[in-house]
Protein backbone atom coordinates (compact mmCIF):
# COMPACT_ATOMS: atom_id res chain seq x y z
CA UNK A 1 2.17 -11.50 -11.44
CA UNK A 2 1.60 -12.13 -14.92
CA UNK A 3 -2.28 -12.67 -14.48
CA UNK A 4 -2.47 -9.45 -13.43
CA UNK A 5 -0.76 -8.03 -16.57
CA UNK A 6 -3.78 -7.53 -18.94
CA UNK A 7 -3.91 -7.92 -22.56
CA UNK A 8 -4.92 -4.14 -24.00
CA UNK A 9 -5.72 -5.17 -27.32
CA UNK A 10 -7.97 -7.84 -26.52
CA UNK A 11 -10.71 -5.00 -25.57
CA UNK A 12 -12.98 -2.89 -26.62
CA UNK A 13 -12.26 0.69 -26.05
CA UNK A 14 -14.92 2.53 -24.37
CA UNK A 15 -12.84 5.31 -23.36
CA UNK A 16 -9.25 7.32 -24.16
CA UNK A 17 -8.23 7.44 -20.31
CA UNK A 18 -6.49 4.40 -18.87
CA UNK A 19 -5.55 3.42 -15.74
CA UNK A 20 -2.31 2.19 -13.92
CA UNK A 21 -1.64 1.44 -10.90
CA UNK A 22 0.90 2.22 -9.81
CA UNK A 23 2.56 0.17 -6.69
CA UNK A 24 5.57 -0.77 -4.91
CA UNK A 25 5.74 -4.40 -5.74
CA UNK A 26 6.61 -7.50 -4.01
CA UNK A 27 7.50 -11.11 -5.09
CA UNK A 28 5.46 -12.86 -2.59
CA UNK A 29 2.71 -14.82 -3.64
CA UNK A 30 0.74 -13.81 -0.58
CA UNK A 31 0.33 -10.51 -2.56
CA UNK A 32 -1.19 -11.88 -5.51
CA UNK A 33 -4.49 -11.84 -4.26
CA UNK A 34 -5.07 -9.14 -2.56
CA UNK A 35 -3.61 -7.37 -6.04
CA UNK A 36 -6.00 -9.27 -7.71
CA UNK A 37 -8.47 -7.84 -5.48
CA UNK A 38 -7.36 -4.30 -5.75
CA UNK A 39 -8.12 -4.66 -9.75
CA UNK A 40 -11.13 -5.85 -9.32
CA UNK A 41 -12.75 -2.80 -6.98
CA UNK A 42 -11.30 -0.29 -9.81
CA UNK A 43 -12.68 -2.22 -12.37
CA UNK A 44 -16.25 -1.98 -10.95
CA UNK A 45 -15.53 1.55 -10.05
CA UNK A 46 -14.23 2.54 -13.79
CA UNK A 47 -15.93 0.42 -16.13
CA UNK A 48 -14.97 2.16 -18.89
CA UNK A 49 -11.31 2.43 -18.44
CA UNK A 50 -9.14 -0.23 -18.79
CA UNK A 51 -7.03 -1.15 -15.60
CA UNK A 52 -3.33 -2.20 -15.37
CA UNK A 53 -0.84 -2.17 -12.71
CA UNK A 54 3.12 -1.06 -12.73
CA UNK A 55 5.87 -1.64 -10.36
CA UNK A 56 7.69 1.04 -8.70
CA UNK A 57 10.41 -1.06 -7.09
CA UNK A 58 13.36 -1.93 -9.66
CA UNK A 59 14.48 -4.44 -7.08
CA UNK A 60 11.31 -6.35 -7.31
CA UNK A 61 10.99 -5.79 -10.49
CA UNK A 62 14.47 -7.76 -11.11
CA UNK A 63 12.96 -10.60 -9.02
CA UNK A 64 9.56 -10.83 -10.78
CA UNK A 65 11.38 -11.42 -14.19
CA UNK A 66 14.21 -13.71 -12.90
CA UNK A 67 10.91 -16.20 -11.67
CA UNK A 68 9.48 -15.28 -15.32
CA UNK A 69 6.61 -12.92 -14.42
CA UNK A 70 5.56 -11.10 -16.84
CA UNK A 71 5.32 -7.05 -15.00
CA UNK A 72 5.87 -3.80 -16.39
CA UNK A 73 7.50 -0.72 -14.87
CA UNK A 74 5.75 2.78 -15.11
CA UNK A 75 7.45 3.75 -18.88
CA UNK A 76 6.49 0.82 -19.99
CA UNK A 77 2.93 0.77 -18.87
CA UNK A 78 2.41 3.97 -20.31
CA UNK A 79 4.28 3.22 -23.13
CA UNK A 80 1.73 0.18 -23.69
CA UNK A 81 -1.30 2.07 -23.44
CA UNK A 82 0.18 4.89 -25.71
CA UNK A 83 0.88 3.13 -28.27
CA UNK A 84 -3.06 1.80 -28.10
CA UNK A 85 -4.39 4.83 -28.89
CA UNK A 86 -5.11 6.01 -25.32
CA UNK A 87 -4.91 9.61 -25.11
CA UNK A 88 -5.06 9.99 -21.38
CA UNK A 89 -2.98 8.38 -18.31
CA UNK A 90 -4.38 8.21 -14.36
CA UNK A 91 -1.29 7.11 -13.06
CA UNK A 92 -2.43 6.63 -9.58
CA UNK A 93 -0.60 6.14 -6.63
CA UNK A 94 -1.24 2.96 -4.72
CA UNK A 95 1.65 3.23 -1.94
CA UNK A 96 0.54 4.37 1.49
CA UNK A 97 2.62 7.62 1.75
CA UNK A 98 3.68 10.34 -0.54
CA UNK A 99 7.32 8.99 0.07
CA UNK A 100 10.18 8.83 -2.31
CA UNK A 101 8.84 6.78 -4.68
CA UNK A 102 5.19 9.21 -5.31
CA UNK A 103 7.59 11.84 -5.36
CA UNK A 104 9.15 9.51 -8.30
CA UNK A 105 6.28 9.68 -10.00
CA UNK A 106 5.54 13.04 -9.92
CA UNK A 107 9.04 14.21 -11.36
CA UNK A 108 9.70 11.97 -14.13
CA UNK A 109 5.52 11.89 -15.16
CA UNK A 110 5.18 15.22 -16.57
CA UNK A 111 3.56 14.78 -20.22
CA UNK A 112 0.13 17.04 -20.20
CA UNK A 113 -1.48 13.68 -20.56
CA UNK A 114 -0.41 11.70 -17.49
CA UNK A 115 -2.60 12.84 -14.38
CA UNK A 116 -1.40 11.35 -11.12
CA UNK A 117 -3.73 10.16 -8.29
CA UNK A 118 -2.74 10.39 -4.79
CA UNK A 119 -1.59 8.11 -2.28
CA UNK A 120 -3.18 6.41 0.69
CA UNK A 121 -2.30 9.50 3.50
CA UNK A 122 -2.20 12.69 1.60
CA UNK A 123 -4.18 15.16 3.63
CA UNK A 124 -5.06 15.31 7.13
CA UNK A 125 -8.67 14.00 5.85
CA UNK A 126 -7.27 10.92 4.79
CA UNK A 127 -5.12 10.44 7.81
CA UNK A 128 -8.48 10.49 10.05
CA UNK A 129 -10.25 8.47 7.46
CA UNK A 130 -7.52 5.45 7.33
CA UNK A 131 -7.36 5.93 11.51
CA UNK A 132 -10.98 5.20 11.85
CA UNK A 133 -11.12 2.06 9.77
CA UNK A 134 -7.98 0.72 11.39
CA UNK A 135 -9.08 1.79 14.99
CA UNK A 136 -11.78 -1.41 15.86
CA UNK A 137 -8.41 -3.32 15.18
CA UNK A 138 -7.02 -1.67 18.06
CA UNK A 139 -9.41 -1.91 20.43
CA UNK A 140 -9.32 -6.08 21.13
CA UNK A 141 -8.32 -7.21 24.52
CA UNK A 142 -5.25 -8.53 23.12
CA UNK A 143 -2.60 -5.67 22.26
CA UNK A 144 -1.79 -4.43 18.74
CA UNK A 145 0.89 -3.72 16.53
CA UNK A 146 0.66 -1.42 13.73
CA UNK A 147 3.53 -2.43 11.15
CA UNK A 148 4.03 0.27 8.91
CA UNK A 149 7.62 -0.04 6.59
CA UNK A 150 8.42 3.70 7.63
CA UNK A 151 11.18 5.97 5.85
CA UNK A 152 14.55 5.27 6.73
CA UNK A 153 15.87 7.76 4.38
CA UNK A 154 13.84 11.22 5.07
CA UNK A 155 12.63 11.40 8.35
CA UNK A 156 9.73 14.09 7.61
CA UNK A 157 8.00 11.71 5.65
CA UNK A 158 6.94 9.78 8.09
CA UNK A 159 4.93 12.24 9.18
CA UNK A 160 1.60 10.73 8.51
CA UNK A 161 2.40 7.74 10.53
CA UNK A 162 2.92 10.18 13.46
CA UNK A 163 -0.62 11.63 13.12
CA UNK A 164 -2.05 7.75 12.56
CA UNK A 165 -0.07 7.16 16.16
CA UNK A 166 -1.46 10.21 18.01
CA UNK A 167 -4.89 10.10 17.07
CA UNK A 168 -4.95 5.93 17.89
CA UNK A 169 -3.07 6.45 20.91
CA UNK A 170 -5.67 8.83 22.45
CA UNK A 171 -8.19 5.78 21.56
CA UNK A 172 -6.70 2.81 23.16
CA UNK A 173 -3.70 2.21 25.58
CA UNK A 174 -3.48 -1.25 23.62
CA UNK A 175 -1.80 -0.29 20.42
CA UNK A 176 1.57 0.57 19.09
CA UNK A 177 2.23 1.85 16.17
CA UNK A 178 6.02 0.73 14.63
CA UNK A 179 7.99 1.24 11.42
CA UNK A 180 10.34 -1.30 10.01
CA UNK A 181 12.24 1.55 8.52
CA UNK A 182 12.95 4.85 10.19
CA UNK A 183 11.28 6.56 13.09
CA UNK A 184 9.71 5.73 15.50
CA UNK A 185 11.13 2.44 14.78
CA UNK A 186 10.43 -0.36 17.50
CA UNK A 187 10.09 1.73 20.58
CA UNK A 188 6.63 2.40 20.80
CA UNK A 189 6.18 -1.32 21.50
CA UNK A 190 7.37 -0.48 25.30
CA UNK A 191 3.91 0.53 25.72
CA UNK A 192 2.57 -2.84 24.86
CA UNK A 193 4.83 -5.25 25.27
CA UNK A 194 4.55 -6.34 29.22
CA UNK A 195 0.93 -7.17 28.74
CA UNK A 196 1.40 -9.43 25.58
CA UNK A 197 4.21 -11.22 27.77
CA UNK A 198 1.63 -11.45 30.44
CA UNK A 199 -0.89 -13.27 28.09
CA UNK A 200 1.91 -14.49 25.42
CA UNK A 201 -0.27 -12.96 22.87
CA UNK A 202 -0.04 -9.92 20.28
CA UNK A 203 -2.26 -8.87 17.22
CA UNK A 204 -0.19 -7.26 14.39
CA UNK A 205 -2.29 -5.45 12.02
CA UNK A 206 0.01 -5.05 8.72
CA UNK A 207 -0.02 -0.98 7.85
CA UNK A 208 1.18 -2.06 4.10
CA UNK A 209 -0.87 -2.52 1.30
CA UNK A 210 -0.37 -6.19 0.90
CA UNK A 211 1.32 -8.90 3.57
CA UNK A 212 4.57 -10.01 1.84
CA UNK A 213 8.05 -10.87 2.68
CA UNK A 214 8.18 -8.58 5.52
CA UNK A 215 5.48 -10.16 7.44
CA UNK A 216 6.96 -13.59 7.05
CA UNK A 217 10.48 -11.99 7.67
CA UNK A 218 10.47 -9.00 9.52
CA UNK A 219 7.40 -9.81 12.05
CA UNK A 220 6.77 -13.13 12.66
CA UNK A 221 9.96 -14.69 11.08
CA UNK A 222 12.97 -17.30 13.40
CA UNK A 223 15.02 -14.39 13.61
CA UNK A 224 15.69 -13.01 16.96
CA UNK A 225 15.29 -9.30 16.07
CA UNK A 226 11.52 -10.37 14.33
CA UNK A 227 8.97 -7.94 15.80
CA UNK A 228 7.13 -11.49 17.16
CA UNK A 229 10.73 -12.28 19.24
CA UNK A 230 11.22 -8.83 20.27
CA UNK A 231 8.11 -8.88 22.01
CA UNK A 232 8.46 -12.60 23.13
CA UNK A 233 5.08 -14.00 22.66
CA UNK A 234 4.11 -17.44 21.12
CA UNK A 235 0.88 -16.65 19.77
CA UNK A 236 0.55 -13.82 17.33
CA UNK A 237 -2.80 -13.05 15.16
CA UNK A 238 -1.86 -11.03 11.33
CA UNK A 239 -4.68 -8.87 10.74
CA UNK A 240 -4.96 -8.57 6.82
CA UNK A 241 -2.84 -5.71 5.49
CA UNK A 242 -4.37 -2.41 4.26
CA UNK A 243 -5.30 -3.53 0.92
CA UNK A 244 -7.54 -6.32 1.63
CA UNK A 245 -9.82 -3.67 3.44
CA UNK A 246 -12.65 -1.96 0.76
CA UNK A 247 -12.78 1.18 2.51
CA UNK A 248 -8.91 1.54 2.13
CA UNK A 249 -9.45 0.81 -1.42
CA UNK A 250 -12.39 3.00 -2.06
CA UNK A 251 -10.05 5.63 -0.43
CA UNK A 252 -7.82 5.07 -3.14
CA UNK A 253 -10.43 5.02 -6.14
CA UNK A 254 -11.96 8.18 -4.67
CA UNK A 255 -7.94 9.63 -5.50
CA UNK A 256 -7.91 8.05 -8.34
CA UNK A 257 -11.66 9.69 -9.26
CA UNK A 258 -10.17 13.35 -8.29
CA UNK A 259 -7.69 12.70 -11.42
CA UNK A 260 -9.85 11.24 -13.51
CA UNK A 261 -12.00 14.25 -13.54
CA UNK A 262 -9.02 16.45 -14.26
CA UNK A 263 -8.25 14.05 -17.30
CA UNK A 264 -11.87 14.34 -18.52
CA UNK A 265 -11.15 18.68 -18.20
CA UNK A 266 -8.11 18.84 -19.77
């Protein structure tokens, strides 16, 4: 991703508060745009502050390099923008739940000048937010999937995903919400999966922030335990993932603006 890897002191400073983003990762080249798309909406909302993202995931970060992409982790972000003379950090959050890697973020980012913004579903305002913009994707005549990657590791954090279920759930008997990773896991397709037999169809509506190797592998992949071959239908429709929708990432900008402001009061 090493167009998205900007070049600090090619700019003119206009303010001492930079901005990472800070994401998960992934090697697909699906992602790239929708990244690239992400940048762009915080650059128009903060056109002052220069923009930059960091990966979260050492894993991918390992795979980025050995392709030669050019990405930075967190340190070194910050690190970059340090040593330009930027006297604030809005390290904000760009994964969909405060999981283990937020929680990263806010343990090893405690310098008085690093301000982190929130992920995706932090309150319960949020969670009813992100449910109404994802709802009309529920509602087709075909049934949806909701693919969200889940926790596998601490089951409480998947909390939000509950919520997301329950409040979609009392919307639409059409919809399922699943996690690759943890609970609920696959079950909740039970409630959908006769009728998209019946019509050999399914919608799956990505509940990640950009469509990478687990939509390819995971969903719709040849493997017999893909979500597509679980449910056994030919013809399945992939929604665009989370971050390809503005209102998702003005959700995230108006996070990001919350620490900005605390920057600016410091």
């Amino acid at each position: 991703m090493s167009s998205d890897t900007i070049s600090i002191s090619s700019m003119t400073k206009k303010s001492n508060t930079a901005i990472i983003l800070a994401v998960s990762g992934s090697a697909a080249l699906s992602a790239t745009d929708t990244y690239n798309n992400i940048k762009h909406s915080f650059e128009t909302a903060f056109p002052d502050n220069p923009v930059n993202f960091a990966y979260t995931s050492e894993m991918i970060i390992e795979k980025m390099r050995a392709k030669g992409n050019s990405v930075l982790n967190v340190e070194e972000s910050i690190r970059e923008f340090t040593e330009k003379g930027y006297t604030s950090i809005i390290l904000q959050s760009l994964h969909i739940m405060p999981g283990e890697e937020y929680l990263s973020l806010m343990t090893n980012n405690t310098s008085g000048h690093i301000f982190i913004g929130k992920p995706l579903l932090s309150t319960d305002d949020d969670i009813q937010h992100v449910a109404e913009i994802i709802a009309p994707f529920c509602k087709s005549s075909v049934p949806t999937v909701i693919a969200a990657h889940g926790n596998g590791n601490i089951a409480e954090l998947n909390s939000p995903l509950f919520k997301i279920a329950s409040i979609i759930n009392k919307q639409t008997d059409n919809a399922a919400l699943c996690t690759l990773e943890g609970t609920p896991g696959t079950e909740p397709m039970k409630r959908i999966m006769d009728y998209a037999k019946n019509i050999d169809s399914v919608n799956i509506l990505p509940f990640m922030l950009v469509s990478g190797v687990h939509v390819q592998r995971d969903l719709i992949g040849a493997d017999s335990l893909s979500w597509k071959n679980i449910l056994g239908v030919s013809n399945v429709t992939i929604y665009p993932p989370l971050g390809e929708m503005q209102e998702i990432r003005d959700l995230f900008i108006s996070h990001c603006k919350v620490a900005l402001a605390k920057a600016d009061n410091k």
